[in-house]
PDB file of N, CA and C in Angstrom:
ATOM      1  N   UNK A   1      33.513 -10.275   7.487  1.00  0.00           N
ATOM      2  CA  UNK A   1      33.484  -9.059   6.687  1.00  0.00           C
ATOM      3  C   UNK A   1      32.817  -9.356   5.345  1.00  0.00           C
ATOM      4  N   UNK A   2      31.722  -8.437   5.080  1.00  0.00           N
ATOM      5  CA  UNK A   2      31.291  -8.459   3.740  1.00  0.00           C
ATOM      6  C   UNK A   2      32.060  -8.284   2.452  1.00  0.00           C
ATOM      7  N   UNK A   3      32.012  -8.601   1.653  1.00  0.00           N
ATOM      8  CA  UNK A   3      32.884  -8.219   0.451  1.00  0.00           C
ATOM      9  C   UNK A   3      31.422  -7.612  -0.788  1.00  0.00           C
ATOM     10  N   UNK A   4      31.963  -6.767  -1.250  1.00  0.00           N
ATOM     11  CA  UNK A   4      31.147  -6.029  -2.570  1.00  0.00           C
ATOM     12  C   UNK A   4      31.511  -6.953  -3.637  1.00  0.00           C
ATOM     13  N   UNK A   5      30.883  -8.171  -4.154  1.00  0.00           N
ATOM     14  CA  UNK A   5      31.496  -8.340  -5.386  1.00  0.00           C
ATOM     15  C   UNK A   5      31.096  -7.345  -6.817  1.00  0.00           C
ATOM     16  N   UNK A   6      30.239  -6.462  -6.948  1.00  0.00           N
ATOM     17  CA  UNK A   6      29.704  -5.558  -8.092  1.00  0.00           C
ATOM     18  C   UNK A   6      31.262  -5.410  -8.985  1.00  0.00           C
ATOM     19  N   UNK A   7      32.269  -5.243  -8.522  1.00  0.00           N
ATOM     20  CA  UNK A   7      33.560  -5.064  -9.330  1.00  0.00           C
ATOM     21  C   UNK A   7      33.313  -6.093 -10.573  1.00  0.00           C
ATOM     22  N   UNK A   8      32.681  -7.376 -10.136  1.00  0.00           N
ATOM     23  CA  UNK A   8      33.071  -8.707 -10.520  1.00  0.00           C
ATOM     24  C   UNK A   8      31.985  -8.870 -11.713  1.00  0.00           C
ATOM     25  N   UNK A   9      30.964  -8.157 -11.611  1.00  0.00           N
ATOM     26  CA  UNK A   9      29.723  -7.760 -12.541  1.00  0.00           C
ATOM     27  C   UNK A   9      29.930  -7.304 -13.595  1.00  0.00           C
ATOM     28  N   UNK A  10      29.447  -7.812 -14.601  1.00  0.00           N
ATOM     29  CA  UNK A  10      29.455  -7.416 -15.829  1.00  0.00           C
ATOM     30  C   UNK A  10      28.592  -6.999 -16.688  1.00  0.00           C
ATOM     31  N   UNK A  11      28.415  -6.143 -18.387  1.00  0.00           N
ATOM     32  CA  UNK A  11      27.543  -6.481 -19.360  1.00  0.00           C
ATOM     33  C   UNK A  11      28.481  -6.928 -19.985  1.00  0.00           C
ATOM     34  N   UNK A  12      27.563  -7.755 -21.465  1.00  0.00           N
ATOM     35  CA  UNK A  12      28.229  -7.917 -22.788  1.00  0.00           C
ATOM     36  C   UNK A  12      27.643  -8.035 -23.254  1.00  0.00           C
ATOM     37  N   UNK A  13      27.698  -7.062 -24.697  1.00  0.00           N
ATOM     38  CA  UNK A  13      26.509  -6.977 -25.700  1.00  0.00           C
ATOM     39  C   UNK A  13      27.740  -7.584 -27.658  1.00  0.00           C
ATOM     40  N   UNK A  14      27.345  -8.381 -28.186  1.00  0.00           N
ATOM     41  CA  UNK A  14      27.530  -8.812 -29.200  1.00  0.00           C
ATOM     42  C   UNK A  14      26.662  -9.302 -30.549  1.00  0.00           C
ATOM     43  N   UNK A  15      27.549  -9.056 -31.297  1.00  0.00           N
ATOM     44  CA  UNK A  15      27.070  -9.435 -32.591  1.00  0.00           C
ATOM     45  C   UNK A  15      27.977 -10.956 -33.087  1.00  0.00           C
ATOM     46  N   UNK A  16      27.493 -12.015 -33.687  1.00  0.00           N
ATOM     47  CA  UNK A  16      28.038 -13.094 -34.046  1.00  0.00           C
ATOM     48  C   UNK A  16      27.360 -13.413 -35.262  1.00  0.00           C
ATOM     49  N   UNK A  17      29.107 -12.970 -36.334  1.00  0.00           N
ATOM     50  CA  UNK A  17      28.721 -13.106 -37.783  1.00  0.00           C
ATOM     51  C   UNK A  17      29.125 -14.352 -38.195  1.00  0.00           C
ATOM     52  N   UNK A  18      28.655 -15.058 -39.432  1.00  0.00           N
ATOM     53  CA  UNK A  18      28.936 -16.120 -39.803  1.00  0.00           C
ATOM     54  C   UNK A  18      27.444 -16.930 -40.409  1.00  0.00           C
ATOM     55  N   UNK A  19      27.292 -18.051 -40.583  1.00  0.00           N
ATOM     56  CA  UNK A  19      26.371 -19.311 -40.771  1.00  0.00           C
ATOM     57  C   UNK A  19      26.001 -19.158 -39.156  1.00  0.00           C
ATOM     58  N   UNK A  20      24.922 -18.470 -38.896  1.00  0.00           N
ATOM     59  CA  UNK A  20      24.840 -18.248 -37.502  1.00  0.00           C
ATOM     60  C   UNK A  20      23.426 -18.423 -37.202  1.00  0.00           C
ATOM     61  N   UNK A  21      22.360 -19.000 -38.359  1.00  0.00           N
ATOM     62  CA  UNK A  21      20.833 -18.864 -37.927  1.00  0.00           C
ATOM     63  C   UNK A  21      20.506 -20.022 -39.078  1.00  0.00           C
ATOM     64  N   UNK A  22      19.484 -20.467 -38.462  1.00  0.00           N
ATOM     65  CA  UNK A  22      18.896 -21.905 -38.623  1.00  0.00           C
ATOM     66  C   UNK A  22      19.807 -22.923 -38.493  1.00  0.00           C
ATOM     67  N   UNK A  23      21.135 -22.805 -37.583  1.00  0.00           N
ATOM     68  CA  UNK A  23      21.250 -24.033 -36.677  1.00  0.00           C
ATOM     69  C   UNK A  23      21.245 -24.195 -35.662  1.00  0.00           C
ATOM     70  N   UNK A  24      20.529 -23.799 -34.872  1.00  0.00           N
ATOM     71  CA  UNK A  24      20.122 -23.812 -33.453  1.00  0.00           C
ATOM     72  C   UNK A  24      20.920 -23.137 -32.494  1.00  0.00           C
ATOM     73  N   UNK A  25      21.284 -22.135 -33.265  1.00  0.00           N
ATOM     74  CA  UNK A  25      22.545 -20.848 -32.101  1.00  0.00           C
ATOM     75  C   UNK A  25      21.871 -20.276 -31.123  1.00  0.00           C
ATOM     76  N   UNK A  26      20.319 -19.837 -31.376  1.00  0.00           N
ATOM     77  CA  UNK A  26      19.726 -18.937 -30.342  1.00  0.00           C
ATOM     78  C   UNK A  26      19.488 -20.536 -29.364  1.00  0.00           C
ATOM     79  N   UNK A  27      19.296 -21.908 -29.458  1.00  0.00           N
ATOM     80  CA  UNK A  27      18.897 -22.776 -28.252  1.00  0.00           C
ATOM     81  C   UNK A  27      19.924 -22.645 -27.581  1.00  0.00           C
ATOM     82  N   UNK A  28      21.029 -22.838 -28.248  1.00  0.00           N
ATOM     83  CA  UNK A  28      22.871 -23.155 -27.780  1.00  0.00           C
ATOM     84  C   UNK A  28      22.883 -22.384 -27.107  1.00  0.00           C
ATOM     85  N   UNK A  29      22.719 -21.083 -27.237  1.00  0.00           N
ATOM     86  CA  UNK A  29      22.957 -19.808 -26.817  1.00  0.00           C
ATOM     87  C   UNK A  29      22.750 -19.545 -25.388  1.00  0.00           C
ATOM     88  N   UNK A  30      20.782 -19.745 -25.509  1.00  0.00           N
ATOM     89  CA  UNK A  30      20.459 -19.754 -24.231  1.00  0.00           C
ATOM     90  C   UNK A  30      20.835 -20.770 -23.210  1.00  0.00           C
ATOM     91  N   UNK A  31      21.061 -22.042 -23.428  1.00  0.00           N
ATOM     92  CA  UNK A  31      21.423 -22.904 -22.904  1.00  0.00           C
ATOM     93  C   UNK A  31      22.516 -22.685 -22.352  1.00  0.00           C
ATOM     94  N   UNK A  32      23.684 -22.321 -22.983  1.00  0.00           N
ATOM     95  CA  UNK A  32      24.340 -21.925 -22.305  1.00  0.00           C
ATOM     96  C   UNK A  32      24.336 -20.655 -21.129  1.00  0.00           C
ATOM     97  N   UNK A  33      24.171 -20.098 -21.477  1.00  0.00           N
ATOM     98  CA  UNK A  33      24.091 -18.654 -20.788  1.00  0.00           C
ATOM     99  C   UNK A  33      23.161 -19.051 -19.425  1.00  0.00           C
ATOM    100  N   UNK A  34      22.087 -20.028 -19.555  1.00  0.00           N
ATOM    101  CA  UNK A  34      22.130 -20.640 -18.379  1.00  0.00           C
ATOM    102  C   UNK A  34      22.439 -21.411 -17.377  1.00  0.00           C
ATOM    103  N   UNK A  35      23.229 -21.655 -17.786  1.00  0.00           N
ATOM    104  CA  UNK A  35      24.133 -22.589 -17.098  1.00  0.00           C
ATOM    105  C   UNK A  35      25.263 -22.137 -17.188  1.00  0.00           C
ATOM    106  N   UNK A  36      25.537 -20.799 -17.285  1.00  0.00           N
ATOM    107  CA  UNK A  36      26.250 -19.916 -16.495  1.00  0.00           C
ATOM    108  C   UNK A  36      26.266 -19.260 -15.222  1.00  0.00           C
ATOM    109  N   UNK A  37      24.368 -18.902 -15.378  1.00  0.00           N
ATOM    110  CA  UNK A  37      24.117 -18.178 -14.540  1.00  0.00           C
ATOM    111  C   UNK A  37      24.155 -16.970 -15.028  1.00  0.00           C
ATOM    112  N   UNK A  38      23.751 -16.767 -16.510  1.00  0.00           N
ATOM    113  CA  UNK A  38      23.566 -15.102 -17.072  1.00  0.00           C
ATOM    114  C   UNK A  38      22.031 -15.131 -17.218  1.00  0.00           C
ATOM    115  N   UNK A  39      22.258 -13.446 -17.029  1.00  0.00           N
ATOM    116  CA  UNK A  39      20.910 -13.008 -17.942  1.00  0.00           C
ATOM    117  C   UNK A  39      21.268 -11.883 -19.119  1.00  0.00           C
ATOM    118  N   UNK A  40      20.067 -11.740 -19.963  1.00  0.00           N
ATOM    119  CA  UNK A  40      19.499 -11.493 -20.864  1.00  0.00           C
ATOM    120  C   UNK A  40      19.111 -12.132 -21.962  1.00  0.00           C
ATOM    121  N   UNK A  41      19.561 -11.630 -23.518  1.00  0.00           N
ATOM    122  CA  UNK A  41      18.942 -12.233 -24.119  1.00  0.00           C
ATOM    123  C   UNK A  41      19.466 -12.406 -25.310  1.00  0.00           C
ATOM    124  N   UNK A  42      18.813 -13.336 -26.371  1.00  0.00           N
ATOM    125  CA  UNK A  42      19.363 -13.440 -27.955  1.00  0.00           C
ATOM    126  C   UNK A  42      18.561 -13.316 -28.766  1.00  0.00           C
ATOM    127  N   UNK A  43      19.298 -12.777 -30.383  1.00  0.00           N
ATOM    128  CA  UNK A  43      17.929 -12.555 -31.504  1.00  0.00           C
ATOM    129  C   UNK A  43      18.474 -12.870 -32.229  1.00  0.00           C
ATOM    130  N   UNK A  44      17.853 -13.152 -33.223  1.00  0.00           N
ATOM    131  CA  UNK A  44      18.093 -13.471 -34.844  1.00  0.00           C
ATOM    132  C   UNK A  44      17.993 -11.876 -35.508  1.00  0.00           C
ATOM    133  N   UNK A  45      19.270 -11.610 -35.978  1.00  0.00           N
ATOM    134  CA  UNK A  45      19.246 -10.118 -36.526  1.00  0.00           C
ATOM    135  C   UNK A  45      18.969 -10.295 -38.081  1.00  0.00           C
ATOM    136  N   UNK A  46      17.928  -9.031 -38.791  1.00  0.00           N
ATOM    137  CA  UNK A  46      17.836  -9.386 -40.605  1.00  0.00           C
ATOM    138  C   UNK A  46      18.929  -9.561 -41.447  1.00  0.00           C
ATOM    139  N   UNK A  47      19.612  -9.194 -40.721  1.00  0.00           N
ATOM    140  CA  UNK A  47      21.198  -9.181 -41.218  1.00  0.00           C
ATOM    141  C   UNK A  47      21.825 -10.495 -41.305  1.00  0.00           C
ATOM    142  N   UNK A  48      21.298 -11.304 -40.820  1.00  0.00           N
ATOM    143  CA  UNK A  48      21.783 -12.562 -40.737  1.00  0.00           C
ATOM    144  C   UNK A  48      22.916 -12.894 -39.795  1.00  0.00           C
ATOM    145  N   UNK A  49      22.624 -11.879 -38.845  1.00  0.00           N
ATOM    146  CA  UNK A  49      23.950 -11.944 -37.656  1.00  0.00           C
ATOM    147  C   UNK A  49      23.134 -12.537 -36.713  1.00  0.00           C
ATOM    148  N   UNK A  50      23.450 -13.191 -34.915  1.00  0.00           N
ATOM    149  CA  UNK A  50      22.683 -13.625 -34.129  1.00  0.00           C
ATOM    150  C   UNK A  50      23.469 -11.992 -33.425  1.00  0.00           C
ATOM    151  N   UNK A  51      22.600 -11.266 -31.884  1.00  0.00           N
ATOM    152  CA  UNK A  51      22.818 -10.194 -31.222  1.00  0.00           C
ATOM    153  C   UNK A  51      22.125 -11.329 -29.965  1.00  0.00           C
ATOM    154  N   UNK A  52      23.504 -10.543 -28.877  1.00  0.00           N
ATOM    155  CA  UNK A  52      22.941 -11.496 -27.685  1.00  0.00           C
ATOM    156  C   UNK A  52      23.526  -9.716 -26.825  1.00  0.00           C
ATOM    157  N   UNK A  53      22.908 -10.181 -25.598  1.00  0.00           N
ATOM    158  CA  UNK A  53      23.259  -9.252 -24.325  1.00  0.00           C
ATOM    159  C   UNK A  53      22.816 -10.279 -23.531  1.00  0.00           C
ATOM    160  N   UNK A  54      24.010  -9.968 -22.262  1.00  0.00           N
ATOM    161  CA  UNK A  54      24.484 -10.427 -21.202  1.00  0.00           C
ATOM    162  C   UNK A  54      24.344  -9.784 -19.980  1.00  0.00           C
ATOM    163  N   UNK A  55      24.586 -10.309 -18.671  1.00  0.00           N
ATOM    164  CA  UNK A  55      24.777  -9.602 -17.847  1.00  0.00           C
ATOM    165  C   UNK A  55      25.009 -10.780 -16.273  1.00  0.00           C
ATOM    166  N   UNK A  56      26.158 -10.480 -15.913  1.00  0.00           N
ATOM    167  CA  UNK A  56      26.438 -11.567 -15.071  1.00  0.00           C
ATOM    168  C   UNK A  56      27.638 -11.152 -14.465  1.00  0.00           C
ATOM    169  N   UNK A  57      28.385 -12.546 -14.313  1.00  0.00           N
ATOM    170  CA  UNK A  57      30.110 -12.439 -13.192  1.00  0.00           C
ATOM    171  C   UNK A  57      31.121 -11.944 -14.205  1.00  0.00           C
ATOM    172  N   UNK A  58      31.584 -11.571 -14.217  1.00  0.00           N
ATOM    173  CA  UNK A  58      32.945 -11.474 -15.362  1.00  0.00           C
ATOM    174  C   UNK A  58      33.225 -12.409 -15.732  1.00  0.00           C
ATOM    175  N   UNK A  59      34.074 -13.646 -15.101  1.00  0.00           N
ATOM    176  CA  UNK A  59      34.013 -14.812 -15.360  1.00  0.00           C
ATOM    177  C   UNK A  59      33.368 -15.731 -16.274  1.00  0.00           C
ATOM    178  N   UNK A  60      32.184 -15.813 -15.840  1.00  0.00           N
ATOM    179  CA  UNK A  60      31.031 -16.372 -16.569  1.00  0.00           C
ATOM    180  C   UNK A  60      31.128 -16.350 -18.072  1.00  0.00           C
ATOM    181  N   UNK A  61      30.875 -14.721 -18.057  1.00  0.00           N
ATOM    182  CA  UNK A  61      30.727 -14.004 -19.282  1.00  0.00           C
ATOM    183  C   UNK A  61      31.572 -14.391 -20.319  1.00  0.00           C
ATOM    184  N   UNK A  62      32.927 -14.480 -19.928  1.00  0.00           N
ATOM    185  CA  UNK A  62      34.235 -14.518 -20.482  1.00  0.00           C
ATOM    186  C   UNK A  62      34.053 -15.817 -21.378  1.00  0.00           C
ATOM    187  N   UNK A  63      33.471 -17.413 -20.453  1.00  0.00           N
ATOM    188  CA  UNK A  63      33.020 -18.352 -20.643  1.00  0.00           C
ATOM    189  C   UNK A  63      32.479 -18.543 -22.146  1.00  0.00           C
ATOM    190  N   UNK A  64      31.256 -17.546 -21.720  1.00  0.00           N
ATOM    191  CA  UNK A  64      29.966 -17.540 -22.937  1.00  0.00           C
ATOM    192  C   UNK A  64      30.813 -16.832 -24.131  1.00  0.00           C
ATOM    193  N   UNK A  65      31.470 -15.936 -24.013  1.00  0.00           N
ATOM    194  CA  UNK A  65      31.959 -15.150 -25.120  1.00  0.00           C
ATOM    195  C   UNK A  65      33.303 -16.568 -26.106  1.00  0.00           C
ATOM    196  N   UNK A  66      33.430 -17.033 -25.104  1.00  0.00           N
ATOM    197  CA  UNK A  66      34.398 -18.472 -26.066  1.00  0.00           C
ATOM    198  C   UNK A  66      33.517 -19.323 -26.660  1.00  0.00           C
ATOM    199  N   UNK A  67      32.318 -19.845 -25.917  1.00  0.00           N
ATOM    200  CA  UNK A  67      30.887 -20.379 -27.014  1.00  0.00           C
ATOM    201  C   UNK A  67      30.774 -19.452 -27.940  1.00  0.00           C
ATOM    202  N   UNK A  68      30.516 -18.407 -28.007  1.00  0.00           N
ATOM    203  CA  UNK A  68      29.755 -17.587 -29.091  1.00  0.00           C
ATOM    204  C   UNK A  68      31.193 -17.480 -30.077  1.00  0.00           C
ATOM    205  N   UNK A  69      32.681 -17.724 -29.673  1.00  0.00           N
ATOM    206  CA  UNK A  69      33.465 -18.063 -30.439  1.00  0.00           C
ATOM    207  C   UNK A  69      33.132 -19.444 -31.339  1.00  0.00           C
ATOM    208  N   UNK A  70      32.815 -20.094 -31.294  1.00  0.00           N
ATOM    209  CA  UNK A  70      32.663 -21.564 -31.434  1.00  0.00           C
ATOM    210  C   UNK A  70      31.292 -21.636 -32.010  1.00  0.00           C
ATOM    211  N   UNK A  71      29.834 -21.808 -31.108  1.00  0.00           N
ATOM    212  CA  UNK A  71      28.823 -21.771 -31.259  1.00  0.00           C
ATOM    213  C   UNK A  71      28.502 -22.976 -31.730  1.00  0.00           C
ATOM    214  N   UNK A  72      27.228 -23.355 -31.910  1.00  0.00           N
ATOM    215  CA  UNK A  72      26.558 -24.588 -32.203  1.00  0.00           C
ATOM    216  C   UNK A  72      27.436 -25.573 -32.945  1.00  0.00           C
ATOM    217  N   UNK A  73      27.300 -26.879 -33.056  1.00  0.00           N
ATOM    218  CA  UNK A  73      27.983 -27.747 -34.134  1.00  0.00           C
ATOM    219  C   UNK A  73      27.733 -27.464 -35.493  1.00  0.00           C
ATOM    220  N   UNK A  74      26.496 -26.998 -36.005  1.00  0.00           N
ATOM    221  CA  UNK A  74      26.245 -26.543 -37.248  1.00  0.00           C
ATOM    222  C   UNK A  74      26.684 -25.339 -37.528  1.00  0.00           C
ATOM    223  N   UNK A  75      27.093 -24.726 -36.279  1.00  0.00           N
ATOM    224  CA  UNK A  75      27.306 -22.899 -37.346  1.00  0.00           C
ATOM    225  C   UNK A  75      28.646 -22.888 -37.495  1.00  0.00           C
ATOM    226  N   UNK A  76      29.107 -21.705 -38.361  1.00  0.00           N
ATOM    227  CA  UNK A  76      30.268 -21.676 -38.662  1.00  0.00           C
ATOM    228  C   UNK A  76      30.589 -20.190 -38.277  1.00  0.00           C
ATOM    229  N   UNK A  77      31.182 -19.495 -37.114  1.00  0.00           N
ATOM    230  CA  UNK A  77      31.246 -18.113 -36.962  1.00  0.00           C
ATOM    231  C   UNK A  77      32.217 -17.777 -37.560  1.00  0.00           C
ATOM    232  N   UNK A  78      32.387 -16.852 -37.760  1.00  0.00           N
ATOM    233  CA  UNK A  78      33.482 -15.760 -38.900  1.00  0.00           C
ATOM    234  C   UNK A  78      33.998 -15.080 -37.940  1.00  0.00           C
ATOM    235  N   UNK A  79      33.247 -14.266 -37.485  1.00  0.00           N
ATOM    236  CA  UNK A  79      33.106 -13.200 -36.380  1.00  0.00           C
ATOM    237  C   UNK A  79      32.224 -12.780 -34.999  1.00  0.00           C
ATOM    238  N   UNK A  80      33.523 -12.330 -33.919  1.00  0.00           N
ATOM    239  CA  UNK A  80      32.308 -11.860 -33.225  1.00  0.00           C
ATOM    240  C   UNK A  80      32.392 -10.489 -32.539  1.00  0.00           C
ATOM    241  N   UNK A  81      31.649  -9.558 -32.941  1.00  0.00           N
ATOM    242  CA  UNK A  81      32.172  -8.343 -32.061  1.00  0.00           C
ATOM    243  C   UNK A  81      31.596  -8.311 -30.844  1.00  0.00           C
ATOM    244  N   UNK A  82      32.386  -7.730 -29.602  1.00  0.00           N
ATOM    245  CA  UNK A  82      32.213  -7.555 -28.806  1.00  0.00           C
ATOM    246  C   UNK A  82      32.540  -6.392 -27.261  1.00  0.00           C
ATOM    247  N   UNK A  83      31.226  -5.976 -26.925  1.00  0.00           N
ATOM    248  CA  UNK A  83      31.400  -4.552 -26.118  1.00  0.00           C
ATOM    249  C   UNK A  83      31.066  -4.985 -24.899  1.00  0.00           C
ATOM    250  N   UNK A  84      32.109  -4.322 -23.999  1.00  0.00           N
ATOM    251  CA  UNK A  84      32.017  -4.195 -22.546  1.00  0.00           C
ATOM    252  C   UNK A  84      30.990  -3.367 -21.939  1.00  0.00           C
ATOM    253  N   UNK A  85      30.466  -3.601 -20.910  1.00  0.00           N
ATOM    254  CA  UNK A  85      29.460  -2.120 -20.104  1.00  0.00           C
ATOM    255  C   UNK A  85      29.686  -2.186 -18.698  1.00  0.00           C
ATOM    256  N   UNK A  86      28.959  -1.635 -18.043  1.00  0.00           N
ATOM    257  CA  UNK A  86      28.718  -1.923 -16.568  1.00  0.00           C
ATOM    258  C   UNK A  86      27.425  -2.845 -16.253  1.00  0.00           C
ATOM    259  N   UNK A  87      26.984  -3.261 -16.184  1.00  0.00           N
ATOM    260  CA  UNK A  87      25.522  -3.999 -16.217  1.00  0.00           C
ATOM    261  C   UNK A  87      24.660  -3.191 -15.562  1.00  0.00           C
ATOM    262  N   UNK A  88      23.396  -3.112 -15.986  1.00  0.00           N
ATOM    263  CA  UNK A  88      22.330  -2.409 -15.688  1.00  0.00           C
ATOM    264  C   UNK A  88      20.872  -3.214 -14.677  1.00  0.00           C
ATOM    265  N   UNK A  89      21.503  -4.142 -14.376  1.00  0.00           N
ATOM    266  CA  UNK A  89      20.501  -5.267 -13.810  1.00  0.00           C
ATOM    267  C   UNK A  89      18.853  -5.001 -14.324  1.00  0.00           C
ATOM    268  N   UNK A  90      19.250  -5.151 -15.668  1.00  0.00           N
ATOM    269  CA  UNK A  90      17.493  -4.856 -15.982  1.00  0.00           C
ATOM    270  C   UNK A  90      17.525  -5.890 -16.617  1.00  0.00           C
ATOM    271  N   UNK A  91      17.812  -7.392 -16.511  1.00  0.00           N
ATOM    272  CA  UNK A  91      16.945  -8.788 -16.890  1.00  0.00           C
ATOM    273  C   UNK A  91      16.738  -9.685 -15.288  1.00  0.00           C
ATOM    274  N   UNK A  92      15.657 -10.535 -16.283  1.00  0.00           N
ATOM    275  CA  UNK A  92      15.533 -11.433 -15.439  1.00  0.00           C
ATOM    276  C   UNK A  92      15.340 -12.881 -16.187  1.00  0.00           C
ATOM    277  N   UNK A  93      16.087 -13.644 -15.893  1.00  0.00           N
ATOM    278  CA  UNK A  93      16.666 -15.018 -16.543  1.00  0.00           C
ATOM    279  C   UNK A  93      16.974 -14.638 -17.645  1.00  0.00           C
ATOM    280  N   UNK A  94      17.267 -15.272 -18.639  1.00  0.00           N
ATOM    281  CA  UNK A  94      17.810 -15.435 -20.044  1.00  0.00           C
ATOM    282  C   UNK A  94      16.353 -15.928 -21.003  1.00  0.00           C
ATOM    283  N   UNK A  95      16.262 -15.352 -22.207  1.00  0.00           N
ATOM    284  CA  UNK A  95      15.507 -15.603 -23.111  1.00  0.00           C
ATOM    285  C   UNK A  95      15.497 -15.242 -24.709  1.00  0.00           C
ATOM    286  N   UNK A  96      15.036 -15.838 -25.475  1.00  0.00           N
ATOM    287  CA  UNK A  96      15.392 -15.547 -26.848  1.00  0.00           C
ATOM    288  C   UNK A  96      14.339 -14.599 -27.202  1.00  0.00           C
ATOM    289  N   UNK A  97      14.717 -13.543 -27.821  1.00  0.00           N
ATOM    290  CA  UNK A  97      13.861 -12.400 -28.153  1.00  0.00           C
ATOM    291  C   UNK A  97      13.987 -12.176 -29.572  1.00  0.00           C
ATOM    292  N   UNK A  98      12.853 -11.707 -29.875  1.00  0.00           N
ATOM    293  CA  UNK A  98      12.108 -11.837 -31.326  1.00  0.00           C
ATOM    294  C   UNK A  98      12.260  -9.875 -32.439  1.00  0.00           C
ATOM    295  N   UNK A  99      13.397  -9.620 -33.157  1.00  0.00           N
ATOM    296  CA  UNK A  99      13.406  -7.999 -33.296  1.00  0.00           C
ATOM    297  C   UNK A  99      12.198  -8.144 -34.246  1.00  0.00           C
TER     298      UNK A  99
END
């Protein structure tokens, strides 16, 4: 019997405030998120926040969202907000994107 996992699918779209740019959060970032097995993507916001979107297992996600707690050895996060969706399967692999 087939099973539907789509239940198990996720988005997550965040903001991560703190000492969060020029220490290598967007490499960390992606790095991780691949070796999750997510897609989408991360930016350096003017704001001095990093903005990532996700899209993967629930699981996974859950994973990445405790890095982006933490994040690189150099950064120091303060904060991180974070929103649930349904995923829209509109990436393909993970990449750092430029606003």
């Amino acid at each position: 019997m087939m099973t539907d996992n789509s239940e198990s699918r996720a988005r997550m779209h965040a903001i991560v405030h703190g000492r969060v740019q020029g220490v290598n959060f967007r490499y960390y970032t992606t790095r991780t998120a691949r070796r999750l097995g997510l897609v989408g993507w991360v930016a350096n916001r003017r704001d001095g926040t990093v903005e990532t979107i996700v899209e993967g297992d629930h699981p996974d996600i859950e994973d990445f969202v405790d890095f982006l707690h933490r994040g690189p050895p150099a950064a120091r996060v303060e904060k991180v907000n974070v929103n649930w969706a349904s995923p829209r399967g509109e990436f393909e692999g993970f990449r750092v994107r430029y606003l």
